[in-house]
C-alpha atoms as a PDB file:
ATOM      1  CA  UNK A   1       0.000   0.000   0.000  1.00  0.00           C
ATOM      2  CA  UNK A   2       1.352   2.916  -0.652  1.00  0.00           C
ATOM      3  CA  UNK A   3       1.299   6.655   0.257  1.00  0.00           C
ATOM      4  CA  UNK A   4      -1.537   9.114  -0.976  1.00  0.00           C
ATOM      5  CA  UNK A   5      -0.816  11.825  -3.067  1.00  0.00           C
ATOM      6  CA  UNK A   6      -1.878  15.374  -1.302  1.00  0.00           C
ATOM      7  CA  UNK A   7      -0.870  17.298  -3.912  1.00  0.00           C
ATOM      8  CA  UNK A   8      -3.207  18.842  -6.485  1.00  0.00           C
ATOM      9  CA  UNK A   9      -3.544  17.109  -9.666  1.00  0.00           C
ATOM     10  CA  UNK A  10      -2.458  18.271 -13.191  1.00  0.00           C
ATOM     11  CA  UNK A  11      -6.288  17.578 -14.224  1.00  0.00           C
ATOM     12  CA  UNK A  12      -7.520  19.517 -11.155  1.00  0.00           C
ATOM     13  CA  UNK A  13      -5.619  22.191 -11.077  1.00  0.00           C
ATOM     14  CA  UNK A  14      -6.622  25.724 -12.998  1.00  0.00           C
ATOM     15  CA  UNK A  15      -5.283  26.112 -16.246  1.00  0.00           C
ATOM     16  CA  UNK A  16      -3.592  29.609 -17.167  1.00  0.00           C
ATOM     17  CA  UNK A  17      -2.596  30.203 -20.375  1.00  0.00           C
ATOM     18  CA  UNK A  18       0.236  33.313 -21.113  1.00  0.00           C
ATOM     19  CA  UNK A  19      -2.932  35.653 -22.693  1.00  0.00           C
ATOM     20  CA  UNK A  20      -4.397  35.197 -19.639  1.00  0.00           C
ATOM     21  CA  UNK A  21      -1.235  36.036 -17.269  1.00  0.00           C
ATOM     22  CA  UNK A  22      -0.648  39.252 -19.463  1.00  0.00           C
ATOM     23  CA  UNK A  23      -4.132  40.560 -19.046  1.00  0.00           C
ATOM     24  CA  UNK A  24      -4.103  39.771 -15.122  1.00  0.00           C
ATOM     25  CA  UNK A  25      -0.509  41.998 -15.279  1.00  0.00           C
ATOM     26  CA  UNK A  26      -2.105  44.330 -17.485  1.00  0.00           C
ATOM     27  CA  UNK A  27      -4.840  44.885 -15.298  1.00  0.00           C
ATOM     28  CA  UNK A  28      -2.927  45.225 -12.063  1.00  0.00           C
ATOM     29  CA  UNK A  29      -0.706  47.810 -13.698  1.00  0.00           C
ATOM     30  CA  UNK A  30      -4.098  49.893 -14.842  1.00  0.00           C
ATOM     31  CA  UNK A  31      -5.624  49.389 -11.172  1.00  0.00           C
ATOM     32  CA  UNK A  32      -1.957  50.414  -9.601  1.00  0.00           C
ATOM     33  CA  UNK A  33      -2.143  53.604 -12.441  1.00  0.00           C
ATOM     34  CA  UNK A  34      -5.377  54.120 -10.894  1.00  0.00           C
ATOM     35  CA  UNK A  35      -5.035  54.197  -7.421  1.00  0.00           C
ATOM     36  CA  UNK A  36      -1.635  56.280  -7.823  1.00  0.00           C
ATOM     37  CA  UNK A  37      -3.534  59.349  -9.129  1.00  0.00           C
ATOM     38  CA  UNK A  38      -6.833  58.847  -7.718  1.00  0.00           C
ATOM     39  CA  UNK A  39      -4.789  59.500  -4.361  1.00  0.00           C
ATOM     40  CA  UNK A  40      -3.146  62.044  -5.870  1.00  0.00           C
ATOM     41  CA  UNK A  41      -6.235  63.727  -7.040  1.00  0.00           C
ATOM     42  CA  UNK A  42      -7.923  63.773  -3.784  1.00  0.00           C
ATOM     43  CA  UNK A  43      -4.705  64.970  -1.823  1.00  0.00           C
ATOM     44  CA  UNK A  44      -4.881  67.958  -4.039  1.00  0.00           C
ATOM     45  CA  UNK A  45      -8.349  68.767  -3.444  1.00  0.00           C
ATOM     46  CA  UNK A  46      -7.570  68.200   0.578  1.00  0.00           C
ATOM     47  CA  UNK A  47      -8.737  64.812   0.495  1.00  0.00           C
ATOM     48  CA  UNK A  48      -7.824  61.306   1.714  1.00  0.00           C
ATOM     49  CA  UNK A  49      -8.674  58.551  -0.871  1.00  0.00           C
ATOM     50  CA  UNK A  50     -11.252  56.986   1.259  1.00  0.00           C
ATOM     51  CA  UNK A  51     -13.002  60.419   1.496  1.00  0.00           C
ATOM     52  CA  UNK A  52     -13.166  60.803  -2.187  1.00  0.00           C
ATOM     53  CA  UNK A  53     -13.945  57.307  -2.583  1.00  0.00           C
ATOM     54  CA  UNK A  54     -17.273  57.641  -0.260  1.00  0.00           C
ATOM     55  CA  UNK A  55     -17.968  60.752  -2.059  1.00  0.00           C
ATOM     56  CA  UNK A  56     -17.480  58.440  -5.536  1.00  0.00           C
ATOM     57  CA  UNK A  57     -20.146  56.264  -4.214  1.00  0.00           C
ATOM     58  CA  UNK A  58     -23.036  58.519  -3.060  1.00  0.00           C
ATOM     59  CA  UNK A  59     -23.161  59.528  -6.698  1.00  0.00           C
ATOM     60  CA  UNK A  60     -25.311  56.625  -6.890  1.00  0.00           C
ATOM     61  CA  UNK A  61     -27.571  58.544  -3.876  1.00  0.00           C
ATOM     62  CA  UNK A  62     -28.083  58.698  -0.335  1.00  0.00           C
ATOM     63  CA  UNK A  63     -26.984  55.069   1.587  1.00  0.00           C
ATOM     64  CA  UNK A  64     -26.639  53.713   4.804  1.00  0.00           C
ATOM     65  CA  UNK A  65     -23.516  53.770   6.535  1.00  0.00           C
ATOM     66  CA  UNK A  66     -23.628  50.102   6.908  1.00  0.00           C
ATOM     67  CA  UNK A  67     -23.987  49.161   3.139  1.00  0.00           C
ATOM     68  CA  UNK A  68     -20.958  52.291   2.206  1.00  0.00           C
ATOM     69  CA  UNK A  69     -18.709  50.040   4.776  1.00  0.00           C
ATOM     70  CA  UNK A  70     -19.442  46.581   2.987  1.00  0.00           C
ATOM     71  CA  UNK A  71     -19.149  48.220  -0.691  1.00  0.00           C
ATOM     72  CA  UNK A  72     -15.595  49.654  -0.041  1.00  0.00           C
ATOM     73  CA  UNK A  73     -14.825  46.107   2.394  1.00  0.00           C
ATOM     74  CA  UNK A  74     -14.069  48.956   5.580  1.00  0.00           C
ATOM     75  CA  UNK A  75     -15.068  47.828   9.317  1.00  0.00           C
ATOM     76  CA  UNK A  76     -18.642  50.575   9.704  1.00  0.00           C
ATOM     77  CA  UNK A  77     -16.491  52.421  12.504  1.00  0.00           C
ATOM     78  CA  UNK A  78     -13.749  53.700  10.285  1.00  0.00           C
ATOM     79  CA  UNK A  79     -16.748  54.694   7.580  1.00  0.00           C
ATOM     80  CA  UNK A  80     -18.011  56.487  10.477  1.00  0.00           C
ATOM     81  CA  UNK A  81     -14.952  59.152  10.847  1.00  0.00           C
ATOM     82  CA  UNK A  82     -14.625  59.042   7.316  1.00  0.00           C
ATOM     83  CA  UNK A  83     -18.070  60.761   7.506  1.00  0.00           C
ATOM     84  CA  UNK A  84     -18.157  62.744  10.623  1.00  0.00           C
ATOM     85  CA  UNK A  85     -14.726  64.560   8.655  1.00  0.00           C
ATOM     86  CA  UNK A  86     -16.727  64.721   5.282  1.00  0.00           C
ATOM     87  CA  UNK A  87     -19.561  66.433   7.369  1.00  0.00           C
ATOM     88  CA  UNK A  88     -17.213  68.660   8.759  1.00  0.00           C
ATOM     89  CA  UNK A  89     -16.627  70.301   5.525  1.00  0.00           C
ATOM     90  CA  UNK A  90     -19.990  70.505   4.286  1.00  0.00           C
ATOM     91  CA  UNK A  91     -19.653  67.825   1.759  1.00  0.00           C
ATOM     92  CA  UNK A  92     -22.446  65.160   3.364  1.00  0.00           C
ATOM     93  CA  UNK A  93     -25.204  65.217   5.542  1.00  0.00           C
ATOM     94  CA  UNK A  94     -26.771  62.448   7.490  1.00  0.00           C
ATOM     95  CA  UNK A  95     -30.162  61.924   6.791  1.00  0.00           C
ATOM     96  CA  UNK A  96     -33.017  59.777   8.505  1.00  0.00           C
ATOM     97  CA  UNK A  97     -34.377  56.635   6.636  1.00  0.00           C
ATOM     98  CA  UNK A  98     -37.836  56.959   5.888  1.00  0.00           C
ATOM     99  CA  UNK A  99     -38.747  53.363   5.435  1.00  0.00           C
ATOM    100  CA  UNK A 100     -36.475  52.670   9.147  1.00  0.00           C
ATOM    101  CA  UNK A 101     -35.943  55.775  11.184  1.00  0.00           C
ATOM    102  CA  UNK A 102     -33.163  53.701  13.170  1.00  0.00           C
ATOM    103  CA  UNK A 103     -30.841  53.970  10.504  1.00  0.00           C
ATOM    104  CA  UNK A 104     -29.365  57.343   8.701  1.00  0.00           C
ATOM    105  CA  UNK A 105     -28.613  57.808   5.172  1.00  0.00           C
ATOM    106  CA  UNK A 106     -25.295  59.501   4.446  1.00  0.00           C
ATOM    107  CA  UNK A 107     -25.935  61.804   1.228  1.00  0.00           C
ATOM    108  CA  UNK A 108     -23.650  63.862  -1.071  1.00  0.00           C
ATOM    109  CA  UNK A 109     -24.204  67.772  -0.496  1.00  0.00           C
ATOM    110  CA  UNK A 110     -24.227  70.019  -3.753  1.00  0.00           C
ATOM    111  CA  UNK A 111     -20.514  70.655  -2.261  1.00  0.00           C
ATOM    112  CA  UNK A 112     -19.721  67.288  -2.366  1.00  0.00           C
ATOM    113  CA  UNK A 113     -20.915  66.133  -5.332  1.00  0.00           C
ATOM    114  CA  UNK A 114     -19.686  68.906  -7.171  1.00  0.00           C
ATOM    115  CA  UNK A 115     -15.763  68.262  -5.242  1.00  0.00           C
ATOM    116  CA  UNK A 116     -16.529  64.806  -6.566  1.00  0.00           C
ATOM    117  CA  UNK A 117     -17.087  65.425  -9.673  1.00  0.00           C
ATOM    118  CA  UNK A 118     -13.960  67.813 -10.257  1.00  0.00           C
ATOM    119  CA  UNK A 119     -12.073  65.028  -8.596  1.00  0.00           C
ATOM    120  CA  UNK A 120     -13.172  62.671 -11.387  1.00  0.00           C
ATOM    121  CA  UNK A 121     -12.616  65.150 -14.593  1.00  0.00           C
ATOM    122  CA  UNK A 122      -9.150  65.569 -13.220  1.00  0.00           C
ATOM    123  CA  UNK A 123      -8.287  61.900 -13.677  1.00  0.00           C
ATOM    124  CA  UNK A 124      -6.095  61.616 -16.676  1.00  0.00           C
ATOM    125  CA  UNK A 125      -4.586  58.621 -16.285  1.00  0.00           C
ATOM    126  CA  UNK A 126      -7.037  56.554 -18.464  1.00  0.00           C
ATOM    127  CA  UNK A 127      -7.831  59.838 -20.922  1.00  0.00           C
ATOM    128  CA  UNK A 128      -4.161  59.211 -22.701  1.00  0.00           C
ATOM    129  CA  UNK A 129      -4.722  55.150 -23.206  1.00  0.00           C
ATOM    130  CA  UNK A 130      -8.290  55.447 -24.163  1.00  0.00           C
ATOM    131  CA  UNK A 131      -7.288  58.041 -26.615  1.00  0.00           C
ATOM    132  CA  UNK A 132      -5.541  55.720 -28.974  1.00  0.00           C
ATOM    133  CA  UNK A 133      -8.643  53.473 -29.914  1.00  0.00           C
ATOM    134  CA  UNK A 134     -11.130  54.471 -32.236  1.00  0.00           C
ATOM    135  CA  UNK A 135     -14.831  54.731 -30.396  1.00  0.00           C
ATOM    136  CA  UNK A 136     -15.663  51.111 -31.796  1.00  0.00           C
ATOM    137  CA  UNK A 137     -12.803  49.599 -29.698  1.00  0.00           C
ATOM    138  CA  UNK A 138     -13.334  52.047 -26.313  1.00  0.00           C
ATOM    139  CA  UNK A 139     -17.534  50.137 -27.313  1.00  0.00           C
ATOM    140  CA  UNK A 140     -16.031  46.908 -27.550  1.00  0.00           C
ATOM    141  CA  UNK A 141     -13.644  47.681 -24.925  1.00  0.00           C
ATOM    142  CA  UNK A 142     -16.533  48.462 -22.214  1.00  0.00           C
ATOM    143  CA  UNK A 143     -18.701  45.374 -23.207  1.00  0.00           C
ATOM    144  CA  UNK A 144     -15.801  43.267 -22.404  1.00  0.00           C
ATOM    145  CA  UNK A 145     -15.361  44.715 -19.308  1.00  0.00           C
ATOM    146  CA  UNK A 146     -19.072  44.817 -18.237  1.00  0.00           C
ATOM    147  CA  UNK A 147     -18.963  41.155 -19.265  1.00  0.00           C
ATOM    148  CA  UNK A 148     -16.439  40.066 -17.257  1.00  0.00           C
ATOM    149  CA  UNK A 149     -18.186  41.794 -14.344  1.00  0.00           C
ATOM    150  CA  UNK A 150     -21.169  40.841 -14.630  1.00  0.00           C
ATOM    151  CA  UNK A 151     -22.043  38.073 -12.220  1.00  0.00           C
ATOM    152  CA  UNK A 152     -18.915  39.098 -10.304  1.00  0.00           C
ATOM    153  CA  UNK A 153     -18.735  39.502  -6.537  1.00  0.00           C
ATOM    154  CA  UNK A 154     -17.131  42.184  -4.733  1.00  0.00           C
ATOM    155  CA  UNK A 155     -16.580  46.290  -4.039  1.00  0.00           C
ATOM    156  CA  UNK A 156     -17.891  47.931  -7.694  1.00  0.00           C
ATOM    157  CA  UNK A 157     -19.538  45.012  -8.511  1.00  0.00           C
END
């Protein structure tokens, strides 16, 4: 009798083919790109990059603090000083729930949405890439992406 294998099998393990390893690398180098100015963008507009990333999502409209901790994967008590120094400034307001008066909505102030929305028309970073396809590849380009999201799980998703 002899020993059993513990290691994975060649038939059971994934598969990744070198397409597949570029576009991962790819990727990570756009999302590195990405966070690299995004911080600098906010820490020009007096910002941290969680700020500007809770004003990013109250574009959608007014949320609980509970669901703005699970979207951006925070613990609720660091979303909550994110928000009491956002308030500070006038960018958000909290805001009882109709349907459940125990819970406030956090909501984007005309100041904040507007310092949001400078915030995003200063990022350049994907302006210059994008630039070099034609509008049918930036199409197929998005439908691509949307389809690889779709049915994904996670912050954006």
């Amino acid at each position: 009798m002899g020993t059993m294998d513990t290691q994975p099998t060649r038939a059971t393990a994934p598969q990744t083919d070198e397409i597949t390893r570029e576009v991962v690398d790819l990727m990570a180098n756009l999302v590195a790109l990405f966070h690299r100015e995004y911080e600098e963008a906010a820490a020009a507009r007096s910002l941290t990059g969680a700020q500007a990333k809770v004003l990013a999502l109250l574009r959608r409209g007014p949320m609980p603090m509970r669901q703005i901790a699970q979207t951006l994967s925070c613990e609720p008590s660091n979303i909550t000083g994110i928000v009491d120094r956002l308030e500070t400034r006038g960018f958000v307001t909290r805001q009882p729930d109709l349907q459940d008066r125990r819970v406030k909505l956090v909501a984007a102030t005309e100041t904040g949405a507007g310092a949001s929305e400078e915030l995003r028309e200063s990022l350049n970073f994907a302006r210059e890439p994008l630039a070099a396809l034609d509008s049918e590849e930036r199409t197929q380009l998005r439908d691509l992406l949307r389809r690889m999201l779709t049915g994904a799980t996670g912050p954006g998703a």
